[in-house]
Every structure is written in structure tokens, then in C-alpha cells.
C-alpha atoms as a PDB file:
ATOM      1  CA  UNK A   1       3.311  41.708  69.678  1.00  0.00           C
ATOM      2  CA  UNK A   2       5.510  39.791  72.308  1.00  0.00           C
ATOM      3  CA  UNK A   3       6.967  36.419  71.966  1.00  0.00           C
ATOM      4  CA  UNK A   4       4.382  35.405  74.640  1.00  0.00           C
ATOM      5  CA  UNK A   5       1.584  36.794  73.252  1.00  0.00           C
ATOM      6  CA  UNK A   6       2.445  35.077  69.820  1.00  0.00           C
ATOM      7  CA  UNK A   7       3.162  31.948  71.982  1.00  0.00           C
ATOM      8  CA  UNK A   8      -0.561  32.263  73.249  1.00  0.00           C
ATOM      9  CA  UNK A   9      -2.018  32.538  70.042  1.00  0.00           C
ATOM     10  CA  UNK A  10      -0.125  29.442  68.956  1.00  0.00           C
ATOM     11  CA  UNK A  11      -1.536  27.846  71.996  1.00  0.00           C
ATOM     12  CA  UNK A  12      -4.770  28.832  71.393  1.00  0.00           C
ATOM     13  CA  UNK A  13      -5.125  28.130  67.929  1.00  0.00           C
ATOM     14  CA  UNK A  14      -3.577  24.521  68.514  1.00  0.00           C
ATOM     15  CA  UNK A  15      -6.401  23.992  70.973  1.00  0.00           C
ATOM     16  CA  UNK A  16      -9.054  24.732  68.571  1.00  0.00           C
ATOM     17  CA  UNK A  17      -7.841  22.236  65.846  1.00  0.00           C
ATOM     18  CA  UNK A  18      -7.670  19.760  68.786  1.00  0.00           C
ATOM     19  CA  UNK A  19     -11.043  20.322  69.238  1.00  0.00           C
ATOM     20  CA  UNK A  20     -12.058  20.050  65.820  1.00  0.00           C
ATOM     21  CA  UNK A  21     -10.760  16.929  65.273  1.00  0.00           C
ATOM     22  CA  UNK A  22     -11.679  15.582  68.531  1.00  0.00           C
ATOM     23  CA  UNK A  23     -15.720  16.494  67.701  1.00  0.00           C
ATOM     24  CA  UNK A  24     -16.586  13.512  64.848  1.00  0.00           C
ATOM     25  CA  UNK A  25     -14.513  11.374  67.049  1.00  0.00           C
ATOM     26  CA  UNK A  26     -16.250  12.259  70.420  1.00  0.00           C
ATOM     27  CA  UNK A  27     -19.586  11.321  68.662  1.00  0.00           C
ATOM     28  CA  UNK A  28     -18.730   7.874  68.337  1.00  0.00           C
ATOM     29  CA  UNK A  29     -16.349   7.050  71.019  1.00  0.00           C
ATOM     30  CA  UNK A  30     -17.469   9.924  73.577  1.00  0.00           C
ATOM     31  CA  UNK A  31     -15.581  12.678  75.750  1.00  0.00           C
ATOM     32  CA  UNK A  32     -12.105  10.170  76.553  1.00  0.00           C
ATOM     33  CA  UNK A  33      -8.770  10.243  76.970  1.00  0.00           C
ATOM     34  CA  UNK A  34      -8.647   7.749  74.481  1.00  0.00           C
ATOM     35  CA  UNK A  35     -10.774  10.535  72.038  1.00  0.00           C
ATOM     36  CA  UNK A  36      -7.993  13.328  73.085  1.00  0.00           C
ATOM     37  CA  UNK A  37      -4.992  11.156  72.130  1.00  0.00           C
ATOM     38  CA  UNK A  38      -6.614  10.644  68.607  1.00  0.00           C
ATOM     39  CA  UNK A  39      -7.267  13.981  68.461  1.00  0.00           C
ATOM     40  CA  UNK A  40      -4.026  15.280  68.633  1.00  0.00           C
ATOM     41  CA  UNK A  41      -2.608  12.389  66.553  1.00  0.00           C
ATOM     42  CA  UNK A  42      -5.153  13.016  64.199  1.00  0.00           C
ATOM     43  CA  UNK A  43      -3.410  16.964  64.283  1.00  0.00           C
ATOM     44  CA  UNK A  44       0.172  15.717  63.479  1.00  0.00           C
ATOM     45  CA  UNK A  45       1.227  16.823  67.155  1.00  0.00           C
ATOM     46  CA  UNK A  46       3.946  15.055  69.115  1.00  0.00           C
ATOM     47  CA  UNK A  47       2.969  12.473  71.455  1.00  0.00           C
ATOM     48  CA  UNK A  48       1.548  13.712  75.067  1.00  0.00           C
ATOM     49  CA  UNK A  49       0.158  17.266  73.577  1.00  0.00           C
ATOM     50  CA  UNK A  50      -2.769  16.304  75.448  1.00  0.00           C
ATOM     51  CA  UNK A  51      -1.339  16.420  78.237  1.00  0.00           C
ATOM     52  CA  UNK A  52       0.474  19.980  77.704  1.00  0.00           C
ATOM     53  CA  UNK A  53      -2.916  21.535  76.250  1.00  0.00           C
ATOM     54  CA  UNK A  54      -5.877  20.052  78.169  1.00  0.00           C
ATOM     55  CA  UNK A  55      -4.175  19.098  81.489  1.00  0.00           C
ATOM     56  CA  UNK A  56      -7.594  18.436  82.801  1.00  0.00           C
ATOM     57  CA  UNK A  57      -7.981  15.766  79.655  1.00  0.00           C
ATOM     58  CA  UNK A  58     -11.570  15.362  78.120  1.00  0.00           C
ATOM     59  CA  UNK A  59     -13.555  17.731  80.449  1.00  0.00           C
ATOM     60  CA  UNK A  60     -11.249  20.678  80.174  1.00  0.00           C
ATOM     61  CA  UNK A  61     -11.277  19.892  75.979  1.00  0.00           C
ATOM     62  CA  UNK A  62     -15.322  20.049  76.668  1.00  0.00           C
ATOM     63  CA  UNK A  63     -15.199  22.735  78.844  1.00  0.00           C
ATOM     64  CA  UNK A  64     -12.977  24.698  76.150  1.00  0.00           C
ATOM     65  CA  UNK A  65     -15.925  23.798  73.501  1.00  0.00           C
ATOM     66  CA  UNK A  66     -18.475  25.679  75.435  1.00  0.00           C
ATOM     67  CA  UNK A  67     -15.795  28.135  75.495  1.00  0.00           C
ATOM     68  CA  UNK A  68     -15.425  28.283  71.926  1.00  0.00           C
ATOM     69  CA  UNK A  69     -19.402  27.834  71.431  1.00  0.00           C
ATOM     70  CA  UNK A  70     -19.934  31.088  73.860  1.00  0.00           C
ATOM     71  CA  UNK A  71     -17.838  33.237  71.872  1.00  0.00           C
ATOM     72  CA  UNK A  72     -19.572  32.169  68.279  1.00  0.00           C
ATOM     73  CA  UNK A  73     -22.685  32.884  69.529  1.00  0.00           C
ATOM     74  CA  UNK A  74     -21.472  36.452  70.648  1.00  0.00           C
ATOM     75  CA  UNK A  75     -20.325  37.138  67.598  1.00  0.00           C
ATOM     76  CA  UNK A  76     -23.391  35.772  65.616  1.00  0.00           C
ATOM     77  CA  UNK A  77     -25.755  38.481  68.218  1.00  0.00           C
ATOM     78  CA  UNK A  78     -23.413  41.174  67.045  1.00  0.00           C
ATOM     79  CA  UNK A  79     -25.053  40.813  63.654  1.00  0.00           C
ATOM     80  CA  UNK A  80     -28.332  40.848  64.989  1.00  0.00           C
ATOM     81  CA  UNK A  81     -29.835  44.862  65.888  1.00  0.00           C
ATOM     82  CA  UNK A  82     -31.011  44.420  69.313  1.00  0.00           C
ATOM     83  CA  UNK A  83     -32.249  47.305  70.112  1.00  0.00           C
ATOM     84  CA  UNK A  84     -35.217  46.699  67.741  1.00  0.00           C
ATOM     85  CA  UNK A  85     -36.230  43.638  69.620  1.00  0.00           C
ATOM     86  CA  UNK A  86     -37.773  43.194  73.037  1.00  0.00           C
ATOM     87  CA  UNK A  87     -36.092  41.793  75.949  1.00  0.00           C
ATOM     88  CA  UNK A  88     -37.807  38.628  75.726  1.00  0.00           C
ATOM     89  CA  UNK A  89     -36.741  38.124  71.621  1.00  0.00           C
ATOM     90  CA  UNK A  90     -33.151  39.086  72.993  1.00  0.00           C
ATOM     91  CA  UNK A  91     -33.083  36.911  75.118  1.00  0.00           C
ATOM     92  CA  UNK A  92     -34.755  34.091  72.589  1.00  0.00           C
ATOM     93  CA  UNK A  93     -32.093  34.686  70.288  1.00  0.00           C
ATOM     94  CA  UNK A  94     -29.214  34.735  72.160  1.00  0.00           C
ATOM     95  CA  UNK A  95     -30.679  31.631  73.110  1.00  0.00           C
ATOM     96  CA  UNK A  96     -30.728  29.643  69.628  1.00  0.00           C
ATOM     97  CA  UNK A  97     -27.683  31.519  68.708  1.00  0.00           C
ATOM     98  CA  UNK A  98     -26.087  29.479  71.432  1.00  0.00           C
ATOM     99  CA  UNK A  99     -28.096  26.100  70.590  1.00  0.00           C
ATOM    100  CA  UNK A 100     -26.728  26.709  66.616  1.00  0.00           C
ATOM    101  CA  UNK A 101     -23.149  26.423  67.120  1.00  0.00           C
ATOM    102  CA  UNK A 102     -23.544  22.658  67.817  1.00  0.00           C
ATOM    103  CA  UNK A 103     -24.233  22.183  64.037  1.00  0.00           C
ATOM    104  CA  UNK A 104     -23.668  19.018  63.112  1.00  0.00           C
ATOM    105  CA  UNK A 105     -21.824  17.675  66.631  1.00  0.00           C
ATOM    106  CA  UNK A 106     -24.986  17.090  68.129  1.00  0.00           C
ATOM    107  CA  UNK A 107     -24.007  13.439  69.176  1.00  0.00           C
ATOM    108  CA  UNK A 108     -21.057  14.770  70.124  1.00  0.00           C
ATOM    109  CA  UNK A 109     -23.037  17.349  72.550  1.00  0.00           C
ATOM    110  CA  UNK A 110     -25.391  14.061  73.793  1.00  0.00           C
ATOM    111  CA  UNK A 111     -21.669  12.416  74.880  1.00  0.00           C
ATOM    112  CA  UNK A 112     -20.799  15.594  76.621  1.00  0.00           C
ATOM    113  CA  UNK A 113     -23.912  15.809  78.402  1.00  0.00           C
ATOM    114  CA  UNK A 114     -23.269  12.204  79.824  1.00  0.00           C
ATOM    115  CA  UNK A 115     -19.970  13.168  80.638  1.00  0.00           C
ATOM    116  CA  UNK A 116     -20.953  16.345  82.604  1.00  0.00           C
ATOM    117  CA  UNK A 117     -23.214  13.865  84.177  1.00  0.00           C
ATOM    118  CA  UNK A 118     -20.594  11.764  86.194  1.00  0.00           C
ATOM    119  CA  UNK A 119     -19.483  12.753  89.391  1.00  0.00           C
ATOM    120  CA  UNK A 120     -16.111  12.937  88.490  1.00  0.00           C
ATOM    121  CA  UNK A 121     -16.670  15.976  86.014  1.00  0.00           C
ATOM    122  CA  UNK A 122     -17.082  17.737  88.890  1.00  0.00           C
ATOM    123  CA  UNK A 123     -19.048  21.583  88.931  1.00  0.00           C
ATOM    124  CA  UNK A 124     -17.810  22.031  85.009  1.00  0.00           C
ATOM    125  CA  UNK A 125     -21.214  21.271  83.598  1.00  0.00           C
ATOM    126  CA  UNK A 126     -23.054  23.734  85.894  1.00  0.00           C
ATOM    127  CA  UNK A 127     -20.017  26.370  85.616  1.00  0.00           C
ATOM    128  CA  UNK A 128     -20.176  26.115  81.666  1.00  0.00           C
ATOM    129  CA  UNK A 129     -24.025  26.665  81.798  1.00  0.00           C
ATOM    130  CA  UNK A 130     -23.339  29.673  83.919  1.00  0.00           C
ATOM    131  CA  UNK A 131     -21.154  31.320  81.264  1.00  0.00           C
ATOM    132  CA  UNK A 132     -23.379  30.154  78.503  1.00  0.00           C
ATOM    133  CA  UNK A 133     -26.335  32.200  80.428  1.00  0.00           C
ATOM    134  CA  UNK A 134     -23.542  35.528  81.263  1.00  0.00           C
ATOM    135  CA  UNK A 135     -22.042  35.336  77.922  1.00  0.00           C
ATOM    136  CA  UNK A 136     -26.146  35.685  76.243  1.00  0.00           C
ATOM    137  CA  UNK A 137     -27.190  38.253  79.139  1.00  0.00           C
ATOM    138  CA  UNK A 138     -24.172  40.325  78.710  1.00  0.00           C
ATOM    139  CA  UNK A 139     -24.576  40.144  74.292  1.00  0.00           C
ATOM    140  CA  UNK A 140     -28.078  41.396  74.405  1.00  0.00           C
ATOM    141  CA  UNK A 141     -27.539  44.280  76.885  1.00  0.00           C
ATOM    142  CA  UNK A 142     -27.652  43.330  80.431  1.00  0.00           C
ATOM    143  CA  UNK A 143     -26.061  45.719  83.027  1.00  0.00           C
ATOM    144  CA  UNK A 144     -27.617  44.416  86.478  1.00  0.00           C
ATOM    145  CA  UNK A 145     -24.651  44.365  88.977  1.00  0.00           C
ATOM    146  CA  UNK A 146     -27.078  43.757  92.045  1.00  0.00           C
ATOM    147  CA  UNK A 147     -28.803  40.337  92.987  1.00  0.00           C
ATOM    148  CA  UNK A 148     -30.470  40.039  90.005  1.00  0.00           C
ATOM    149  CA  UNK A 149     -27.567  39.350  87.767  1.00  0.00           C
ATOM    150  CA  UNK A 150     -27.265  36.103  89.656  1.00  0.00           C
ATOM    151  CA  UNK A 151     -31.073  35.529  89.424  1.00  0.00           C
ATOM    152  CA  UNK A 152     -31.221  36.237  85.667  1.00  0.00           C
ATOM    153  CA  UNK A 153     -27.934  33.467  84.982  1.00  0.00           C
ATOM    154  CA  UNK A 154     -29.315  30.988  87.310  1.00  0.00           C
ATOM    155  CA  UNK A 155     -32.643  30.740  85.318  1.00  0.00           C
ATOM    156  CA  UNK A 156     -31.473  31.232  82.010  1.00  0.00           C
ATOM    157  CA  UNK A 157     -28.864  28.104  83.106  1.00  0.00           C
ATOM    158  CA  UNK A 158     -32.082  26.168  83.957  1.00  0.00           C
ATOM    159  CA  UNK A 159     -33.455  27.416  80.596  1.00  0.00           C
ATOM    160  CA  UNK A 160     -30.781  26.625  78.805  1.00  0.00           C
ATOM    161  CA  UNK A 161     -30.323  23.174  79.842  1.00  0.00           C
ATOM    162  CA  UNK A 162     -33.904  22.325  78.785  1.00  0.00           C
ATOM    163  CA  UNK A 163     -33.618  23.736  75.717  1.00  0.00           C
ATOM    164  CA  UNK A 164     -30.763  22.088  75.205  1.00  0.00           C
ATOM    165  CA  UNK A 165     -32.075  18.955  75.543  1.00  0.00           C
ATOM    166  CA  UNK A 166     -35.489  19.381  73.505  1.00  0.00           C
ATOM    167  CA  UNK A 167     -32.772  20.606  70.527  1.00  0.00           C
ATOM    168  CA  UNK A 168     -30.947  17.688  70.680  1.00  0.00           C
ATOM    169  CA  UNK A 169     -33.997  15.328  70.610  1.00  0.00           C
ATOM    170  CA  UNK A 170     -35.559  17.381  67.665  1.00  0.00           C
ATOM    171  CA  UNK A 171     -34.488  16.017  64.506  1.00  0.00           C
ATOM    172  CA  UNK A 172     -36.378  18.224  62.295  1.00  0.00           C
ATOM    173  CA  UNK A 173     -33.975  20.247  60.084  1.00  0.00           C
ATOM    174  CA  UNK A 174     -35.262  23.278  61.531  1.00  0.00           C
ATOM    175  CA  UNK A 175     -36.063  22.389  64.880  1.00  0.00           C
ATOM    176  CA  UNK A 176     -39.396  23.994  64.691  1.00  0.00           C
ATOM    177  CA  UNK A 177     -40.730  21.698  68.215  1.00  0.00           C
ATOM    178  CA  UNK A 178     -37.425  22.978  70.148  1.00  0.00           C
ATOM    179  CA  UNK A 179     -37.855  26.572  69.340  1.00  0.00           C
ATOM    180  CA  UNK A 180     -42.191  26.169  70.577  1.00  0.00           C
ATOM    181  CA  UNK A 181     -40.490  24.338  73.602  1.00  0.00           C
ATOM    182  CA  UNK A 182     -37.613  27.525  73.904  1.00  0.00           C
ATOM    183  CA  UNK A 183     -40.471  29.978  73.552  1.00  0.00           C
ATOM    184  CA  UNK A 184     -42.493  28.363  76.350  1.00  0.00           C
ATOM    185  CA  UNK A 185     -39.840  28.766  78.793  1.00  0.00           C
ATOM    186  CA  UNK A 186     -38.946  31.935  77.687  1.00  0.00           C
ATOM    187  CA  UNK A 187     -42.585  33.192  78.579  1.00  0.00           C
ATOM    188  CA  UNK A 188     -42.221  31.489  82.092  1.00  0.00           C
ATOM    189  CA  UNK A 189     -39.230  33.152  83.053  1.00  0.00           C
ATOM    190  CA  UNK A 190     -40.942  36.325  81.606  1.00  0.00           C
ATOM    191  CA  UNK A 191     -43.941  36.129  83.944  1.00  0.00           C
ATOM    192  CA  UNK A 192     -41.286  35.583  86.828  1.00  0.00           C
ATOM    193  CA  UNK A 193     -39.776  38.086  86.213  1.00  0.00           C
ATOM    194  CA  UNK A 194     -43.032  40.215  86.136  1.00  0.00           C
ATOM    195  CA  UNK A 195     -43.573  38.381  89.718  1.00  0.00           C
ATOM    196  CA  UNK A 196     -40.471  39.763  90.974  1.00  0.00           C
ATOM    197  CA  UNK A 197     -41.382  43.086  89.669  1.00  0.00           C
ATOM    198  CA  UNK A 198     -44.073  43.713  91.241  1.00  0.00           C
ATOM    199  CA  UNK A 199     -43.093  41.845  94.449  1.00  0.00           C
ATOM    200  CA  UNK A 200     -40.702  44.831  94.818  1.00  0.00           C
ATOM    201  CA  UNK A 201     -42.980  47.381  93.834  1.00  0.00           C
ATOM    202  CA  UNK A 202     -45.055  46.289  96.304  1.00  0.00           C
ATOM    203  CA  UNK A 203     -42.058  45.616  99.080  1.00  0.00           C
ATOM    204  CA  UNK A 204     -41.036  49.463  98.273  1.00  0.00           C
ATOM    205  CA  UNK A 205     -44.242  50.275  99.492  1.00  0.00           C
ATOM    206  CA  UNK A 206     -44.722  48.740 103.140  1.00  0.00           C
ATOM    207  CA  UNK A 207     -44.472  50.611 105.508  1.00  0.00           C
ATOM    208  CA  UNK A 208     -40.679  50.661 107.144  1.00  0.00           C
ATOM    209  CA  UNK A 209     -41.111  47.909 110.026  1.00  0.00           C
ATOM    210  CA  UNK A 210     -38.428  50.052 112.499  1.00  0.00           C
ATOM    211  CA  UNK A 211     -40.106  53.295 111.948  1.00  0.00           C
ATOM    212  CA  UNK A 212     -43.501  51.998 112.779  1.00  0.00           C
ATOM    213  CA  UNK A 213     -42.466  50.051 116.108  1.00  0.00           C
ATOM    214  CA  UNK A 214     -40.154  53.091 117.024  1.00  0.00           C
ATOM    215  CA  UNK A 215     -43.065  54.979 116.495  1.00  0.00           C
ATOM    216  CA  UNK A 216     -45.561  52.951 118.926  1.00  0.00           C
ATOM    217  CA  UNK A 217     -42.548  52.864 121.076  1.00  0.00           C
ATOM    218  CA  UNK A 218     -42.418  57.004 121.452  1.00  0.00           C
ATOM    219  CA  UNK A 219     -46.019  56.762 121.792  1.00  0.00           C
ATOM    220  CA  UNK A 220     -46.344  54.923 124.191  1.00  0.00           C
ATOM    221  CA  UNK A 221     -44.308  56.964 126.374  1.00  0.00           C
ATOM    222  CA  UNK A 222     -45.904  60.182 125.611  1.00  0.00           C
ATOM    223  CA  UNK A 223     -48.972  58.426 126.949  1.00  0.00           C
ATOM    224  CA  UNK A 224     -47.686  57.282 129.857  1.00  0.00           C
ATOM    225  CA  UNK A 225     -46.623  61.139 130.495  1.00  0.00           C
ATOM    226  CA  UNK A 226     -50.080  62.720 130.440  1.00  0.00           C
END
């Protein structure tokens, strides 16, 4: 190992305990600079480590919590076998395996909602949804590389948002109303994607549109020959 690659493991590991000091803070006083700076005081780290590692303050320290909440849930699927489930229970679990990692910082995920809900967050709220949604397609299997890789992120982003929000508003221990509400959306984008499937069946089908006027076209002609 090189002196920068042990440098980026320092780096990394420093960000982590920044963000696990900054979660019980962020439930109470939100996503802040204010919440960073205690965060790294709270670490024993010299003064203006926030700025050296979350230059883009409280929405890159979020951002890096999705992060961090993508790559548990990976590993939590890993332990799951897949290949005895269906695509829809894949999907479903990769689903709650992402929703579980908030544990007990669910205030602190309300307070990051609201954050990603100002204008000056910027795209990160859609762009962490979108690697929530590739990081769960991608752990239970999925190899598309053509349109409908983009199709299957953008709805499960959709999905996951929802869900998101009927978890954090369930405050039964084991949100038994948030997983009916997951499994209901699950089934719609099931049916769409049953929609789509035979939309293309069907599509594969027609008749090719150029063939069929080239072919009235070279008819016609031999027509007006005889």
C-alpha cells in the first residue's frame, strides 16, 4: 500500500466518524454548517476540518451518508440468496435493505429531506436517489445496458422516495404499514413493466413502415408499366 492510498483511507475513515457524530446532532439542529463544525469538534479534529473534508459543507456530508447508506445496504443483499427470489422480492428487498440503514437517524433523514428540498441543494437529492436505485438494481442482478437501465433507476427513484417517506412516518417498530405501502408500489412498477413488455412484443411485430411504403412505391410502378 502507497502513502496515498493509506492517506485515502485516513481520509475516508475521518469522514465517516464525522458523519457519525454529525447524525444525533443533525436530528435536532438539522443538515448546517453550524451541525458540521460540532461534528468535527465533537471528533477532536483541528479547527476548519470541515472545510478540508466536506468542501461542499452539509450537503456534501449528506450526500456522503447516502453514500455510506448505499454501500450497507449492498453488503446486507450479499447475505441474502437472490437467486431464490423473484425479481419483484429482489427488488423489495433491496428496497428495505436501503430504508434499514437509517436506524435510529430517522429525524435526522426528515432534516435531510428538507434540506434536499431547498433550491440551493441543488440536483444532490435527485442524484443520490439515482444511486440509491443503481446501487439496489445492480445488488440484485441487473445487467440492462440499453434504455431500460435508465427506465428501471428513474422509477425505482420515484419508488424510493415514496417509500421513503411512508417509512419515516411509520412509527411502528416494524414498520408493517410502510412495507404494505412498499409492496403496493412494487406491484405498480411490476405491471409497468409488464406494459412495456408487451408494448415491444407487440412493436416487434408491425409491420416495418419503410418496407411497406417502398413496397406500394415499386408497385405502383409496375402498374403503371402494364
Amino acid at each position: 500500500m502507497t502513502d496515498t492510498d493509506t492517506d485515502t483511507d485516513i481520509s475516508y475513515q475521518t469522514r465517516q466518524r464525522i458523519l457519525a457524530a454529525a447524525l444525533p446532532i443533525a436530528g435536532f439542529e438539522g443538515w448546517t454548517s453550524k451541525t458540521l463544525r460540532a461534528a468535527v469538534a465533537e471528533c477532536k479534529l483541528p479547527k476548519g476540518s470541515d472545510a478540508l473534508y466536506f468542501p461542499g459543507g452539509a450537503i456534501e456530508l449528506i450526500s456522503f451518508w447516502g453514500e455510506e447508506s448505499n454501500r450497507k445496504a449492498e453488503i446486507a443483499l450479499t447475505k441474502i440468496d437472490l437467486s431464490a427470489l423473484k425479481i419483484r422480492k429482489r427488488v423489495t428487498a433491496g428496497v428495505i435493505a436501503r430504508l434499514e440503514t437509517i436506524g435510529d437517524n430517522e429525524e435526522a433523514a426528515r432534516r435531510a429531506l428538507a434540506k434536499f428540498s431547498v433550491p440551493s441543494s441543488g440536483a444532490a437529492g435527485p442524484k443520490s436517489l439515482w444511486a440509491a436505485a443503481d446501487t439496489i438494481w445492480r445488488a440484485i442482478g441487473d445487467t440492462s445496458t440499453d434504455a431500460n437501465f435508465y427506465s428501471k433507476r428513474t422509477v425505482l427513484s420515484a419508488v424510493i422516495s415514496s417509500s421513503l417517506m411512508a417509512w419515516l412516518n411509520d412509527n411502528s417498530d416494524d414498520k408493517a404499514e410502510a412495507r404494505v405501502f412498499l409492496d403496493r408500489r412494487i406491484e405498480n412498477v411490476m405491471q409497468f413493466e409488464k406494459f412495456k413488455f408487451k408494448a415491444r412484443t407487440a412493436r416487434e411485430k408491425w409491420p416495418d413502415p419503410i418496407k411497406a411504403m417502398a413496397g406500394l412505391r415499386y408497385g405502383a410502378r409496375r402498374r403503371r408499366r402494364r
